[in-house]
C-alpha atoms as a PDB file:
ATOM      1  CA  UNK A   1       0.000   0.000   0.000  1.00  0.00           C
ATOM      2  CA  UNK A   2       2.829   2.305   1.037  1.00  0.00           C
ATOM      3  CA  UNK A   3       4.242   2.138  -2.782  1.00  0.00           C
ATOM      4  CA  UNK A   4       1.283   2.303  -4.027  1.00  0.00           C
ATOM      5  CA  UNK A   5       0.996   6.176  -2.692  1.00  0.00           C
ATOM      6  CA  UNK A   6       4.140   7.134  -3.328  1.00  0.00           C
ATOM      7  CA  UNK A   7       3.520   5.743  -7.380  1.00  0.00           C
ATOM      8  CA  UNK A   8       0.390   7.712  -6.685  1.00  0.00           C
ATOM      9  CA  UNK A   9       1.664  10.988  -5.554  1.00  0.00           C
ATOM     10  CA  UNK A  10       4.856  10.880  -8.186  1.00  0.00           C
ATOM     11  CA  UNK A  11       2.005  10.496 -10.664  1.00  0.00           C
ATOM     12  CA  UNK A  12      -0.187  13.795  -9.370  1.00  0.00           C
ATOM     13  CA  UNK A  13       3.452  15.753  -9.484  1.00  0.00           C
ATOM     14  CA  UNK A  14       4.257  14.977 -12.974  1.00  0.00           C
ATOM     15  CA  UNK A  15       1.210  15.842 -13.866  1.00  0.00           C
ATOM     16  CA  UNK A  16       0.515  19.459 -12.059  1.00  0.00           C
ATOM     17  CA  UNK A  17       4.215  20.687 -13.473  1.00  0.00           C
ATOM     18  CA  UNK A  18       3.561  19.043 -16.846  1.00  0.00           C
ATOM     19  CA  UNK A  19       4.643  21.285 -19.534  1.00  0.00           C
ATOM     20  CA  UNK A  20       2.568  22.660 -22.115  1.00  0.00           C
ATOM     21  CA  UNK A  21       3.697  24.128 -25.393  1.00  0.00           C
ATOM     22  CA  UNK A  22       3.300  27.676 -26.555  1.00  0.00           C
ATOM     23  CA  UNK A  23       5.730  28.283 -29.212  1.00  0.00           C
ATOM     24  CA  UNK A  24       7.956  26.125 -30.748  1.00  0.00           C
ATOM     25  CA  UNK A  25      10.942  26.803 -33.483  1.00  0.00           C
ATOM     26  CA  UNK A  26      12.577  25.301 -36.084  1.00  0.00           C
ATOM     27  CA  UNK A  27      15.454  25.798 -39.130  1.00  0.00           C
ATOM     28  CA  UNK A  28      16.227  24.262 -42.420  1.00  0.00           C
ATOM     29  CA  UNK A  29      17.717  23.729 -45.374  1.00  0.00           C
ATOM     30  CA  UNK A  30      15.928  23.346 -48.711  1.00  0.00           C
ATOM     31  CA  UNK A  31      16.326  23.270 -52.580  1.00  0.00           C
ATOM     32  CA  UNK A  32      13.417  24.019 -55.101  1.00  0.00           C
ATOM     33  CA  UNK A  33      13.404  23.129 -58.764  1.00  0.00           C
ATOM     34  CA  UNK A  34      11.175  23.231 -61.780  1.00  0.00           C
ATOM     35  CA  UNK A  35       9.902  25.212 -64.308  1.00  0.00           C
ATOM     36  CA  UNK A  36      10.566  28.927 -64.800  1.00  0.00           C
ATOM     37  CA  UNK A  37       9.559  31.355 -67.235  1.00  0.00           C
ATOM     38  CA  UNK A  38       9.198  35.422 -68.301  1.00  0.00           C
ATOM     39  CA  UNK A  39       5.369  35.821 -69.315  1.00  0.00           C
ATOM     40  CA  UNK A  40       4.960  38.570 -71.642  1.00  0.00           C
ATOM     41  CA  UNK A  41       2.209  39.470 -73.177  1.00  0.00           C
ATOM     42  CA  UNK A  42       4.034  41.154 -76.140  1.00  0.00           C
ATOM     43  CA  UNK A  43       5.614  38.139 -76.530  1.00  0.00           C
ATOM     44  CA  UNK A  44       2.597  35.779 -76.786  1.00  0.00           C
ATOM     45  CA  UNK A  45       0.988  38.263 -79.448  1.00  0.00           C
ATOM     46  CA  UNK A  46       4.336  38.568 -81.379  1.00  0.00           C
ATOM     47  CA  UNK A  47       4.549  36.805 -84.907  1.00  0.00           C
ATOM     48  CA  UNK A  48       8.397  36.433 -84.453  1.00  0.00           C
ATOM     49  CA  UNK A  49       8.900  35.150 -81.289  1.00  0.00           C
ATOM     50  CA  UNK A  50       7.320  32.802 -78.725  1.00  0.00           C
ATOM     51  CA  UNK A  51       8.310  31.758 -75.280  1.00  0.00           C
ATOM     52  CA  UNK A  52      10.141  28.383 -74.548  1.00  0.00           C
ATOM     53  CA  UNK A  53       9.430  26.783 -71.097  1.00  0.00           C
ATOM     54  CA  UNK A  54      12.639  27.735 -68.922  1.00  0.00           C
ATOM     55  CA  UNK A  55      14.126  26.488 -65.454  1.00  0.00           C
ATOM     56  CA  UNK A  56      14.940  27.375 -61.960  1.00  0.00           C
ATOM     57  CA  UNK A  57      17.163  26.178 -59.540  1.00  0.00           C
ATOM     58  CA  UNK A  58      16.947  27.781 -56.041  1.00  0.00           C
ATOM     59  CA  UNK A  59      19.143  26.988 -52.664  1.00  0.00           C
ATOM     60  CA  UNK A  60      19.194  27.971 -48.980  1.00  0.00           C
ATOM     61  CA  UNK A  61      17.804  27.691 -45.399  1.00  0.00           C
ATOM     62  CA  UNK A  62      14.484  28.642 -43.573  1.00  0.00           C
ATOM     63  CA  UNK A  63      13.554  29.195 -39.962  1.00  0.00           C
ATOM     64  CA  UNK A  64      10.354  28.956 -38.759  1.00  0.00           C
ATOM     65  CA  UNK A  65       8.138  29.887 -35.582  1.00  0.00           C
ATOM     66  CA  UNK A  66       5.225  27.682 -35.057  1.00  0.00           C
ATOM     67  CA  UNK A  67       1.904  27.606 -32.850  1.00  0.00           C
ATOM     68  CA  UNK A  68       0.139  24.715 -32.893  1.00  0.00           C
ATOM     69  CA  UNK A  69      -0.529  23.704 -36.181  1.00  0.00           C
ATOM     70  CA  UNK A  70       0.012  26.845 -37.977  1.00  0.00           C
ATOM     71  CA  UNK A  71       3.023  29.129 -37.807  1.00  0.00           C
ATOM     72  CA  UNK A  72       5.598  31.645 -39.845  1.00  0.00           C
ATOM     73  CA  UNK A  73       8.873  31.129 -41.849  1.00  0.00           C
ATOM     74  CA  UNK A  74      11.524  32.866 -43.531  1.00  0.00           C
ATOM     75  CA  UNK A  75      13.279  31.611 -45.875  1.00  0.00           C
ATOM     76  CA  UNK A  76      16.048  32.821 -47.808  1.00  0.00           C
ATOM     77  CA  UNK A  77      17.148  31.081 -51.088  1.00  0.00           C
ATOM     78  CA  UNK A  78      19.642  31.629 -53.585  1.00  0.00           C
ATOM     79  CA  UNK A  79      18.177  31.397 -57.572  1.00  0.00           C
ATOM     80  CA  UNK A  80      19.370  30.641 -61.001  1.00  0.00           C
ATOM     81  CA  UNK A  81      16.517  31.412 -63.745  1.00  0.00           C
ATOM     82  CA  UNK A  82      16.425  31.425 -66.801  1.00  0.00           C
ATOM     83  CA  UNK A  83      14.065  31.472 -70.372  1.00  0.00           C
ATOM     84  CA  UNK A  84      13.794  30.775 -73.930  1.00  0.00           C
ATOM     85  CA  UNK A  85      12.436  32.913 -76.726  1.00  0.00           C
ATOM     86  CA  UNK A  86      11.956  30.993 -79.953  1.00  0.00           C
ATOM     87  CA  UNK A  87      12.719  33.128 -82.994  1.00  0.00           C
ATOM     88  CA  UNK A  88      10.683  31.457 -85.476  1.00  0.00           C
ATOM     89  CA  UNK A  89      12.286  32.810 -88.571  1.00  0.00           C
ATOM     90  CA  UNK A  90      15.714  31.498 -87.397  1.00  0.00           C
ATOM     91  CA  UNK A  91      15.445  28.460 -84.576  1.00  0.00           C
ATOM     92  CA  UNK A  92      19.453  29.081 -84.440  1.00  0.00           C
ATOM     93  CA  UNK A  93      19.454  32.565 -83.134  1.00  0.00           C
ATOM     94  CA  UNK A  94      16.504  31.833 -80.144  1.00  0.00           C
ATOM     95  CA  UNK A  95      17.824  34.197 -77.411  1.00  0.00           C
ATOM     96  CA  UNK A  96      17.773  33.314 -74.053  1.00  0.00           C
ATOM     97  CA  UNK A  97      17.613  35.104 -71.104  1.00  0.00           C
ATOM     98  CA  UNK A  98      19.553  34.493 -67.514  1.00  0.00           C
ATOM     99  CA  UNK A  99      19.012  36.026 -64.370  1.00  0.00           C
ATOM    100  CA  UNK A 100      20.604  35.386 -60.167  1.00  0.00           C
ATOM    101  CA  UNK A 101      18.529  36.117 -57.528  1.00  0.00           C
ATOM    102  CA  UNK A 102      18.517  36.213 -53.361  1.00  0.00           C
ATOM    103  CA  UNK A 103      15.097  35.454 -52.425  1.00  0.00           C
ATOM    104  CA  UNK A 104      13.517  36.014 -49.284  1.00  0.00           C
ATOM    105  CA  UNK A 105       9.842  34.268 -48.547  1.00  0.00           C
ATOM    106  CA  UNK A 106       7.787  35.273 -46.133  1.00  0.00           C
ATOM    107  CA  UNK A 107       4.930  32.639 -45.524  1.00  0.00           C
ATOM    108  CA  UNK A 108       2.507  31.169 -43.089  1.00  0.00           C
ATOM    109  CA  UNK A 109       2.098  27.666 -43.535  1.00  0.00           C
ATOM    110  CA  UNK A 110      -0.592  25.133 -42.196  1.00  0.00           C
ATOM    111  CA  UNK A 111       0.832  21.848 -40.984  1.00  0.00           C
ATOM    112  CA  UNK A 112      -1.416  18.969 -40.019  1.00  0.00           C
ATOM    113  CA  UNK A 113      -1.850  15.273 -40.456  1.00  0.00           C
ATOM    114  CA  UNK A 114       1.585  15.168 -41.716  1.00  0.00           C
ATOM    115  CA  UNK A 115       0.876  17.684 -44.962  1.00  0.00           C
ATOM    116  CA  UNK A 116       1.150  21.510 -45.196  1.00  0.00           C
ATOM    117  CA  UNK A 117      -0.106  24.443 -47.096  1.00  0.00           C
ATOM    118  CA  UNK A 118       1.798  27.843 -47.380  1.00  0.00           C
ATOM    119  CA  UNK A 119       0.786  31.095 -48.574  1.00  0.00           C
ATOM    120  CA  UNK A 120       2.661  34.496 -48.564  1.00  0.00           C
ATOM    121  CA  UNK A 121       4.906  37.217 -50.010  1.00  0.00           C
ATOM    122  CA  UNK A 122       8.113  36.687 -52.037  1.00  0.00           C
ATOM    123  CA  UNK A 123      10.949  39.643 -52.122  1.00  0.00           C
ATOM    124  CA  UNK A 124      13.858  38.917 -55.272  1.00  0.00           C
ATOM    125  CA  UNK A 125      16.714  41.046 -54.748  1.00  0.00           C
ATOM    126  CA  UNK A 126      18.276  40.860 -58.550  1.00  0.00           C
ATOM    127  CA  UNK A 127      21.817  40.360 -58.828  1.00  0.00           C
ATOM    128  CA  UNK A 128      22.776  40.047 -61.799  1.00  0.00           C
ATOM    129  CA  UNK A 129      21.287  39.300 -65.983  1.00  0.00           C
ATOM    130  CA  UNK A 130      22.465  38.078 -69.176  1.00  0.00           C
ATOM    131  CA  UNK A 131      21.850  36.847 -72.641  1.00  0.00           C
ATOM    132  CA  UNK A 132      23.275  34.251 -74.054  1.00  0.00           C
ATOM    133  CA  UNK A 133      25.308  34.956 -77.336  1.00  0.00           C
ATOM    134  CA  UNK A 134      25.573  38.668 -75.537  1.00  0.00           C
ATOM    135  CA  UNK A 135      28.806  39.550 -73.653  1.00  0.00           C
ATOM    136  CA  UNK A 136      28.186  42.165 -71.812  1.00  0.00           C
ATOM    137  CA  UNK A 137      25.861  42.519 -69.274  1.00  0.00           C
ATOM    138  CA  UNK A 138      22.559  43.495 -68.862  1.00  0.00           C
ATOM    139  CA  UNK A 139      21.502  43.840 -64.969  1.00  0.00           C
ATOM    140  CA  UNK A 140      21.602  47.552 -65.234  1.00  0.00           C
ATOM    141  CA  UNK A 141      18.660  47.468 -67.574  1.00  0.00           C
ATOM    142  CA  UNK A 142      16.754  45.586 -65.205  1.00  0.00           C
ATOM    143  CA  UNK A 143      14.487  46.503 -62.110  1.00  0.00           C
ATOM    144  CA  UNK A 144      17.038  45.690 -58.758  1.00  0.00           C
ATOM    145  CA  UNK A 145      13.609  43.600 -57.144  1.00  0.00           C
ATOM    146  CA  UNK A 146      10.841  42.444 -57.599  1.00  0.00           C
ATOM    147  CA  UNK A 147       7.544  41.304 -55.402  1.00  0.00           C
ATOM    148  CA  UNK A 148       5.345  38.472 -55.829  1.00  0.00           C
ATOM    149  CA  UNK A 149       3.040  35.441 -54.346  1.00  0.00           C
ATOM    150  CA  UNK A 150       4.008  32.560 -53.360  1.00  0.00           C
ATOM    151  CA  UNK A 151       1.697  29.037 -52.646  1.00  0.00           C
ATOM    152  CA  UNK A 152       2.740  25.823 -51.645  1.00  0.00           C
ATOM    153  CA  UNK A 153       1.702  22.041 -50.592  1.00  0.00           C
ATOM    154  CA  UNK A 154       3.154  19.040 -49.449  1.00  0.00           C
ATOM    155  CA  UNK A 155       3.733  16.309 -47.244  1.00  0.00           C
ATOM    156  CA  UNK A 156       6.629  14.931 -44.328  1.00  0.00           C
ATOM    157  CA  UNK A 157       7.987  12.226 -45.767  1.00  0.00           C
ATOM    158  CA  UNK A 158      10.254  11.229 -42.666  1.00  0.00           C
ATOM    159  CA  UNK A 159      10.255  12.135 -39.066  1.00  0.00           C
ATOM    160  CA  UNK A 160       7.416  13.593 -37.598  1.00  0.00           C
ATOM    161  CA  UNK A 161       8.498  14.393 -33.713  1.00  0.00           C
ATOM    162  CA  UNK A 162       9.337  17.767 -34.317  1.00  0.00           C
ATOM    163  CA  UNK A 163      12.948  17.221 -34.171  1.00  0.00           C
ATOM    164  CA  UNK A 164      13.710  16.045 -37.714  1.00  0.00           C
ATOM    165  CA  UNK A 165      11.725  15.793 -40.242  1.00  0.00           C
ATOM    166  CA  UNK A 166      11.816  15.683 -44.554  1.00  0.00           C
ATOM    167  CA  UNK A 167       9.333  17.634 -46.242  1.00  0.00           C
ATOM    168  CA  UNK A 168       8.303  16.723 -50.239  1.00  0.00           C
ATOM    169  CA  UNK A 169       5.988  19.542 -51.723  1.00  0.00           C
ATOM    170  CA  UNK A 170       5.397  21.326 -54.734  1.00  0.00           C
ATOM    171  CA  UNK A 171       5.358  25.571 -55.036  1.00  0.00           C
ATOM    172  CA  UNK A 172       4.165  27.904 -57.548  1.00  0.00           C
ATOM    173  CA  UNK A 173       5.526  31.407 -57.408  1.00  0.00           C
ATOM    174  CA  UNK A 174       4.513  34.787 -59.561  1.00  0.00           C
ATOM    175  CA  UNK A 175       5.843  38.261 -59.534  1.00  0.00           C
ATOM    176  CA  UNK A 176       3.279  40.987 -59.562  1.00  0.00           C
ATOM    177  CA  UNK A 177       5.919  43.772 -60.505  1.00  0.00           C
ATOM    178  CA  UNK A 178       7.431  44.495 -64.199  1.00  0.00           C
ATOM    179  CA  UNK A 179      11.297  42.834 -63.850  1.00  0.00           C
ATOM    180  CA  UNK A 180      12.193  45.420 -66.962  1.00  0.00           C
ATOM    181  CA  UNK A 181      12.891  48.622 -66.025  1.00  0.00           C
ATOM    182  CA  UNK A 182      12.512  50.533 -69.380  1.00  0.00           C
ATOM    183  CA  UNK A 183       8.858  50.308 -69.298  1.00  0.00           C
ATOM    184  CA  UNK A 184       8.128  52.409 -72.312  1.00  0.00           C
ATOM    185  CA  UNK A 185       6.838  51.293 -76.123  1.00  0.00           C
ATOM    186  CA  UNK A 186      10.679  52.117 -77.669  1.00  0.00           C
ATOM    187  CA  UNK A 187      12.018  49.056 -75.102  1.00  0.00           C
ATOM    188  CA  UNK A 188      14.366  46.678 -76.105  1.00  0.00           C
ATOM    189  CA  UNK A 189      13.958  44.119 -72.996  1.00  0.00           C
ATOM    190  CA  UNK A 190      13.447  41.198 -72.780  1.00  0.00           C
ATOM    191  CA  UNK A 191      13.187  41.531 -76.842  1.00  0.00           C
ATOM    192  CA  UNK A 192      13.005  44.565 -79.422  1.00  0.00           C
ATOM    193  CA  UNK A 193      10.370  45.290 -81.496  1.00  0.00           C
ATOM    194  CA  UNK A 194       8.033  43.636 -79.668  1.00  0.00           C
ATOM    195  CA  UNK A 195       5.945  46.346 -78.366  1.00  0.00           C
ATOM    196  CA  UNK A 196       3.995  47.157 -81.311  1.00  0.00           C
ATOM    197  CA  UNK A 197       0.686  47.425 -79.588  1.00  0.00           C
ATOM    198  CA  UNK A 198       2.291  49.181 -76.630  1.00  0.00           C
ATOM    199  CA  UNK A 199       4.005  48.441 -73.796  1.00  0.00           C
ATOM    200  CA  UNK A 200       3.425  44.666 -71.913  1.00  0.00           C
ATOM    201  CA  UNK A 201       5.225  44.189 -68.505  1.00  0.00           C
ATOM    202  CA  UNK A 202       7.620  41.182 -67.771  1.00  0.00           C
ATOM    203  CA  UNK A 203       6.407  38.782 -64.909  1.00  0.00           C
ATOM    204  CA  UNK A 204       8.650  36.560 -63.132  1.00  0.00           C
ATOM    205  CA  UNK A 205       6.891  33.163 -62.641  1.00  0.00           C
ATOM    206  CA  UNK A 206       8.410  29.644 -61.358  1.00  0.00           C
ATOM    207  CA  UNK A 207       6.262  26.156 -60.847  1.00  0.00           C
ATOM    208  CA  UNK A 208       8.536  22.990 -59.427  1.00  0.00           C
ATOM    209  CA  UNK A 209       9.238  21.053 -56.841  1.00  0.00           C
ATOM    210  CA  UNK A 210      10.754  22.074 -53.119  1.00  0.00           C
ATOM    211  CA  UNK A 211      12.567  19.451 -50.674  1.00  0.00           C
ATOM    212  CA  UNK A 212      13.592  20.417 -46.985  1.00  0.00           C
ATOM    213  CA  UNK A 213      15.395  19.077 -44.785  1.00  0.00           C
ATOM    214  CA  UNK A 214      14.010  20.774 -40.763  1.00  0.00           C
ATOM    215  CA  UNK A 215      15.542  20.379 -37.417  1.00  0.00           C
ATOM    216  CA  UNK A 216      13.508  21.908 -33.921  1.00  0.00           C
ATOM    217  CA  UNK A 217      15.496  24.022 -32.320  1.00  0.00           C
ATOM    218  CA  UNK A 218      13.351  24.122 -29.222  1.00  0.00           C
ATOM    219  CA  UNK A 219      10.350  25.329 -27.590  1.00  0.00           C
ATOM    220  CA  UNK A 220       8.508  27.467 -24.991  1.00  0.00           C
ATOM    221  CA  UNK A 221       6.566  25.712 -22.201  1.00  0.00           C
ATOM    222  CA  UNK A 222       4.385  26.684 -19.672  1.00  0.00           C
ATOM    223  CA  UNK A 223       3.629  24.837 -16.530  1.00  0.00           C
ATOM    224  CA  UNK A 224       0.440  23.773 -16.446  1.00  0.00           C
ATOM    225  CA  UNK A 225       0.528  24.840 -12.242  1.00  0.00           C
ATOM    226  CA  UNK A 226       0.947  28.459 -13.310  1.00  0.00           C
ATOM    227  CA  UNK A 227       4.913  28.778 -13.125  1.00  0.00           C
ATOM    228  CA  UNK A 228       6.838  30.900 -15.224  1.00  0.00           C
ATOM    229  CA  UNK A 229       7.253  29.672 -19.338  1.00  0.00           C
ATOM    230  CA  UNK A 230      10.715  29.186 -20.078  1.00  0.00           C
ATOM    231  CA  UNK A 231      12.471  28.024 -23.186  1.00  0.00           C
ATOM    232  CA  UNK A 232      13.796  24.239 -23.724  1.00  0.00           C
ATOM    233  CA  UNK A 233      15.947  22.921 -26.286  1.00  0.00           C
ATOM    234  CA  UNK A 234      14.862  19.802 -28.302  1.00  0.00           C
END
């Protein structure tokens, strides 16, 4: 009987300074690739030239802040873009366009039964732009950022304790702002003599696939007897 109190009263201890979490973080690596592309309007119209499907290639880390089942992350992500024009009257002189990025997303995601959704803001810094065939070049003719939307879903494909965990899911991106700064009928970017029925803005857009790789920092707790919360690592 005596043991039996004292498994008793461990039992009632553990369970008035039992923890319970308020906030909990983690960080990550990631890589995204897929499709990528410059929609232009001009373009599309144009007799002469057509766009060619293009790809993306995008690196870096995220760190996230998480209630619940819903939360905030940043990531930031190095990019590598880059699209096709096809020149019909001469498939040997298509031109192709190049442009480096650092990326920084700003998105709440959803996480529950194992899959995610993500919606939110995407800031490209532009670093630098060519054209192939072209040797000198061209960043100074474009706008230095650009702002768009991002949305996202996927899955955990391994781990699921909040201390490691993969992540499989696919994201489709769009820029909202022109990424040519000449934005007048007599512009030569991304193409000349395209404008004929005036001016068309240039919109950054990427569909592919995203993998990351997340490890929990820690968490906040608070004890459910009314003590102070306090921060533990994973």
């Amino acid at each position: 009987m005596k043991h039996l109190f004292t498994i008793v009263a461990i039992f009632a201890t553990l369970q008035m300074f039992g923890q319970k979490k308020i906030v909990w973080f983690d960080t990550g690596i990631k890589v995204q690739y897929g499709a990528a592309g410059l929609y232009n309007a001009a373009i599309s119209d144009s007799k002469a030239f057509d766009h060619e499907i293009g790809r993306g290639l995008s690196y870096g880390g995220k760190i996230g802040v998480n209630f619940n089942f819903g939360g905030f992350t940043l990531d930031v992500m190095k990019s590598s873009l880059n699209q096709g024009f096809e020149f019909k009257e001469d498939l040997t002189m298509s031109p192709k366009i190049n442009w480096d990025a650092l990326d920084f997303y700003l998105l709440y995601r959803n996480a529950k039964n194992l899959g995610y959704f993500e919606i939110g803001p995407k800031l490209s810094l532009i670093q630098k732009v060519t054209y192939d065939r072209v040797t000198e070049e061209q960043t100074e003719n474009f706008n230095s950022n650009t702002l768009g939307g991002v949305v996202g879903f996927g899955a955990n494909i391994m781990g699921n304790d909040g201390r490691f965990s993969g992540i499989l899911g696919l994201r489709f991106e769009y820029a909202f702002t022109d990424f040519v700064k000449d934005n007048t009928n007599d512009s030569e970017y991304p193409l000349p003599f395209i404008y004929t029925d005036g001016y068309k803005p240039s919109n950054i857009a990427f569909a592919g696939v995203v993998f990351e790789l997340n490890w929990g920092i820690g968490y906040f707790a608070k004890a459910q007897c009314g003590a102070r919360s306090k921060f533990i690592m994973f």
